[in-house]
N, C-alpha and C. Protein backbone atom coordinates (compact mmCIF):
# COMPACT_ATOMS: atom_id res chain seq x y z
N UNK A 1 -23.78 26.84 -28.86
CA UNK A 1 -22.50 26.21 -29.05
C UNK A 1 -21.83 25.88 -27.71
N UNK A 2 -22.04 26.89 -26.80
CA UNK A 2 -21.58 26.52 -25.18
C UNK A 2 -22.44 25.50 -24.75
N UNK A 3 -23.44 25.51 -24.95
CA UNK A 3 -24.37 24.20 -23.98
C UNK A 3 -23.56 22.84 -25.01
N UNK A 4 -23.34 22.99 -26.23
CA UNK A 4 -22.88 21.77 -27.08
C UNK A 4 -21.66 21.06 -26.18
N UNK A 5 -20.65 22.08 -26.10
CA UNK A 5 -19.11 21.86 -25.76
C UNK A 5 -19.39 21.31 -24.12
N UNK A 6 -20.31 21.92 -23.14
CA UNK A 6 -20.31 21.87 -21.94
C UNK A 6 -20.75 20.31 -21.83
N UNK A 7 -21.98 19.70 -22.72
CA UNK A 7 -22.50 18.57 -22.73
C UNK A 7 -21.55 17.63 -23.19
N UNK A 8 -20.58 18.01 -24.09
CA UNK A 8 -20.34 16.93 -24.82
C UNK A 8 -18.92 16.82 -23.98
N UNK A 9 -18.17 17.82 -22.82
CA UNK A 9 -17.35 17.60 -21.79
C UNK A 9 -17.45 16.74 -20.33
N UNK A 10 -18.96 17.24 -20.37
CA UNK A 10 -19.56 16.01 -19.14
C UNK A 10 -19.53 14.99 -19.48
N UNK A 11 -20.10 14.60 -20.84
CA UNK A 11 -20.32 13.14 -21.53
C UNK A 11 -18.95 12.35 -21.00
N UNK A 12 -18.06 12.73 -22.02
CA UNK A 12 -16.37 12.04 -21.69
C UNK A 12 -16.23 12.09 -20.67
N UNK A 13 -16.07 13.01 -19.84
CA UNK A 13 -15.64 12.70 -18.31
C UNK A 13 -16.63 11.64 -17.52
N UNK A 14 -17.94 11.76 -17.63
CA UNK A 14 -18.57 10.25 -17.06
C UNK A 14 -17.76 9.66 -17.99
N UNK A 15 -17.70 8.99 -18.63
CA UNK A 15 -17.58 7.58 -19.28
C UNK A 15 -16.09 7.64 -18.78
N UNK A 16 -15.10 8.23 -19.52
CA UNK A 16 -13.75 8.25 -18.74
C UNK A 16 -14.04 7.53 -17.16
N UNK A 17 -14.42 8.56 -16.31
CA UNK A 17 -14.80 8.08 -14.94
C UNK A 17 -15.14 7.05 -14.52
N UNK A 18 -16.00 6.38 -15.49
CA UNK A 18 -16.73 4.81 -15.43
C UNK A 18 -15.59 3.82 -14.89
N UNK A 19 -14.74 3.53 -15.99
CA UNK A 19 -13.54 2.37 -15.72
C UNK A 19 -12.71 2.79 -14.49
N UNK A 20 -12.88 4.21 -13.62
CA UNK A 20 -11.71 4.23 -12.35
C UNK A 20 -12.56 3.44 -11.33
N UNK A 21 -12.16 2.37 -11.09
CA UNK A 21 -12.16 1.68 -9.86
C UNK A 21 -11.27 1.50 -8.80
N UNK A 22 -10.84 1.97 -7.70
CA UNK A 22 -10.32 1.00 -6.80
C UNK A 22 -10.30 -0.08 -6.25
N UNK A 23 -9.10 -0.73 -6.37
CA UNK A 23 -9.24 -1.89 -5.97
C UNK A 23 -8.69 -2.27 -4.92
N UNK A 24 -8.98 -2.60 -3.82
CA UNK A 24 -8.27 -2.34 -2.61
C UNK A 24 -7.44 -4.08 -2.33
N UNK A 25 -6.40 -4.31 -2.90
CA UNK A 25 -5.39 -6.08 -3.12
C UNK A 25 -4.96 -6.05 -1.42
N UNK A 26 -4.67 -4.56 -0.44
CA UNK A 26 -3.78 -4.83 0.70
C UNK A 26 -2.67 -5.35 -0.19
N UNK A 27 -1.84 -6.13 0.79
CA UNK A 27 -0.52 -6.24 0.39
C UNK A 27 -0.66 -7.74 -0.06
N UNK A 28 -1.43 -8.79 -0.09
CA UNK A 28 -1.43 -9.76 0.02
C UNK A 28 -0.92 -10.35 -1.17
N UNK A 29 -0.92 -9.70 -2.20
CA UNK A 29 -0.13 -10.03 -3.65
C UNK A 29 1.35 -9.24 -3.70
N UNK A 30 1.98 -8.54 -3.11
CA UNK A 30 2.67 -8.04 -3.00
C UNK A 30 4.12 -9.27 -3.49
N UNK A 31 4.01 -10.33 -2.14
CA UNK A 31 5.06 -11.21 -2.15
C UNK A 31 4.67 -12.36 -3.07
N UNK A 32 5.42 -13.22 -3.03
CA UNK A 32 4.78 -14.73 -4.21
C UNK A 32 4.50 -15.82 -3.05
N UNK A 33 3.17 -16.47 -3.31
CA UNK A 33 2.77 -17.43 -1.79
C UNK A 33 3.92 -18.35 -1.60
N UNK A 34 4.06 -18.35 -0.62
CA UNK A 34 5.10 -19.67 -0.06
C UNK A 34 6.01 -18.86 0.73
N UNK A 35 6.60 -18.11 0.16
CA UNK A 35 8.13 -17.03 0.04
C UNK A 35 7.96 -16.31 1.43
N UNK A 36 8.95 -16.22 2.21
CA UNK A 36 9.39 -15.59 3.51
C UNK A 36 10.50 -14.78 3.52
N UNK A 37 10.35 -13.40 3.67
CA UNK A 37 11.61 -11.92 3.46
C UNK A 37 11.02 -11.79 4.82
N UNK A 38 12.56 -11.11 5.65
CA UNK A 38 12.96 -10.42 6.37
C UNK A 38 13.07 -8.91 6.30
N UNK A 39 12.47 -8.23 7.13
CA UNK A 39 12.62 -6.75 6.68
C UNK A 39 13.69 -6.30 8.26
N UNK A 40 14.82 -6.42 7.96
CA UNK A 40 15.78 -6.01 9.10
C UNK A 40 16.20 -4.55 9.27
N UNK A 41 16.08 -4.15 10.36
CA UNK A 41 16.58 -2.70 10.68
C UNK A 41 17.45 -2.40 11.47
N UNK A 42 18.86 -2.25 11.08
CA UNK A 42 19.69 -2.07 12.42
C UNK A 42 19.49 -0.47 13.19
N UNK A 43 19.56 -0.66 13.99
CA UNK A 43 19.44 0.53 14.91
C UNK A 43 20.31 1.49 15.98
N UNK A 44 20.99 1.97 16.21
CA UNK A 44 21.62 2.69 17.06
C UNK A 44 21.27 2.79 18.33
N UNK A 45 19.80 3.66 18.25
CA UNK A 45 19.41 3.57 19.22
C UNK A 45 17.51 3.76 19.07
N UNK A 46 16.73 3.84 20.16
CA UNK A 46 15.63 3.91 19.93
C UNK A 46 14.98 2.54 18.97
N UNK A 47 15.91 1.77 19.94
CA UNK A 47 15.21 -0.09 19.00
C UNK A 47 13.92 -0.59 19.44
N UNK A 48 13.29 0.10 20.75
CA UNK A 48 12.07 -0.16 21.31
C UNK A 48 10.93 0.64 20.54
N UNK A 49 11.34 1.51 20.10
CA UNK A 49 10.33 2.39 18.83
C UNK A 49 10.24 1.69 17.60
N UNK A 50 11.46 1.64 17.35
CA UNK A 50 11.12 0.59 15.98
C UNK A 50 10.94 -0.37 16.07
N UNK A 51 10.94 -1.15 16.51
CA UNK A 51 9.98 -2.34 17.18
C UNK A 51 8.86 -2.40 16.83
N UNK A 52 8.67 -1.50 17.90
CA UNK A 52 6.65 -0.93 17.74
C UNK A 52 6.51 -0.58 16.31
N UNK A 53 6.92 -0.09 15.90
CA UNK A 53 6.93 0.51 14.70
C UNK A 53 7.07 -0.65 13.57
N UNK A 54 7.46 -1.24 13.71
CA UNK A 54 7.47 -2.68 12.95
C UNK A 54 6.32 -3.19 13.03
N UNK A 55 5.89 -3.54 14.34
CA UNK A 55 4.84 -4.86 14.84
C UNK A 55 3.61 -3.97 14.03
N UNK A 56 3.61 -2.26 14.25
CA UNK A 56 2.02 -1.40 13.69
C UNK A 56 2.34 -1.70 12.02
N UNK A 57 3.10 -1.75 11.47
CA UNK A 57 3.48 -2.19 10.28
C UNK A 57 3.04 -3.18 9.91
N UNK A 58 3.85 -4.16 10.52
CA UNK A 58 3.12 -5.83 9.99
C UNK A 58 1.28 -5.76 10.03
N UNK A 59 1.29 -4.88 11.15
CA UNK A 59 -0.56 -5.18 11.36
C UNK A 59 -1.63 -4.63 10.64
N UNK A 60 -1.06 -3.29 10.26
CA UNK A 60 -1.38 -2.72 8.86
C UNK A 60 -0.91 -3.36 7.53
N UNK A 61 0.21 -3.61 6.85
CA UNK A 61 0.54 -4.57 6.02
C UNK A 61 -0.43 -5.24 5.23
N UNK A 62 -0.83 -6.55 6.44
CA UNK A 62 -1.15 -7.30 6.04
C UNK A 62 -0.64 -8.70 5.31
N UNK A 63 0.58 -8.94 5.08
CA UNK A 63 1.44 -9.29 4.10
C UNK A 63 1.69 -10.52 4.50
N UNK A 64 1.26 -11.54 4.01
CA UNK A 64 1.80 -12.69 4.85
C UNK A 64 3.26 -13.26 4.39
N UNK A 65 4.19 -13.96 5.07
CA UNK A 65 5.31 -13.82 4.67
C UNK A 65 6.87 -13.45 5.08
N UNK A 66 6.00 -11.89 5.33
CA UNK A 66 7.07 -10.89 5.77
C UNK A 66 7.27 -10.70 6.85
N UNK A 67 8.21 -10.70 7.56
CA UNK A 67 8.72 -10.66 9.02
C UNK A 67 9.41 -9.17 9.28
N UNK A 68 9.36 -8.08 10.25
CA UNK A 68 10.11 -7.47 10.25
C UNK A 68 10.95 -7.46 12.03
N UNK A 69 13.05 -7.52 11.76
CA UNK A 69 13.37 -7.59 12.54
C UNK A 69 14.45 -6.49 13.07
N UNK A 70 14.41 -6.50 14.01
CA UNK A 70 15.50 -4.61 14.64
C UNK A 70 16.53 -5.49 15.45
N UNK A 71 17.54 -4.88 14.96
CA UNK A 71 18.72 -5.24 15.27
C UNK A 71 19.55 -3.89 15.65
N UNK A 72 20.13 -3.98 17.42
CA UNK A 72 20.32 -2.75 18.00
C UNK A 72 21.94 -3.33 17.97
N UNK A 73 22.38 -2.17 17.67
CA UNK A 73 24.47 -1.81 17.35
C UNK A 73 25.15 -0.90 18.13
């Protein structure tokens, strides 16, 4: 009866398992094509970090579109 239950727990979990795919989209569906957003950050201080921190963003991203801009106050 244990080998039954143990088999018939593996079974479902493959097949369950079957349909998980990743699908790796990046951001590129994220926005709607054409369309241009601003991602603005005002800042206090430390606007040269977020900066950087923006530009490693956009480059990871991927996102076409999206602009990000720092605005120091």
């Amino acid at each position: 009866m244990k080998k039954l239950l143990t088999l018939t727990l593996i079974l479902a979990a493959s097949i369950g398992l079957v349909g998980c795919e990743k699908k790796n989209t990046g951001g590129a569906q994220l926005l709607p094509q054409g369309d241009r957003y601003t991602l603005q950050i005002w800042a206090a201080e430390d606007a040269d970090f977020l900066e950087a921190l923006g530009r490693e963003f956009m480059s990871a991203a991927k996102t076409p579109g999206l602009n990000v801009k720092v605005v120091e106050i």
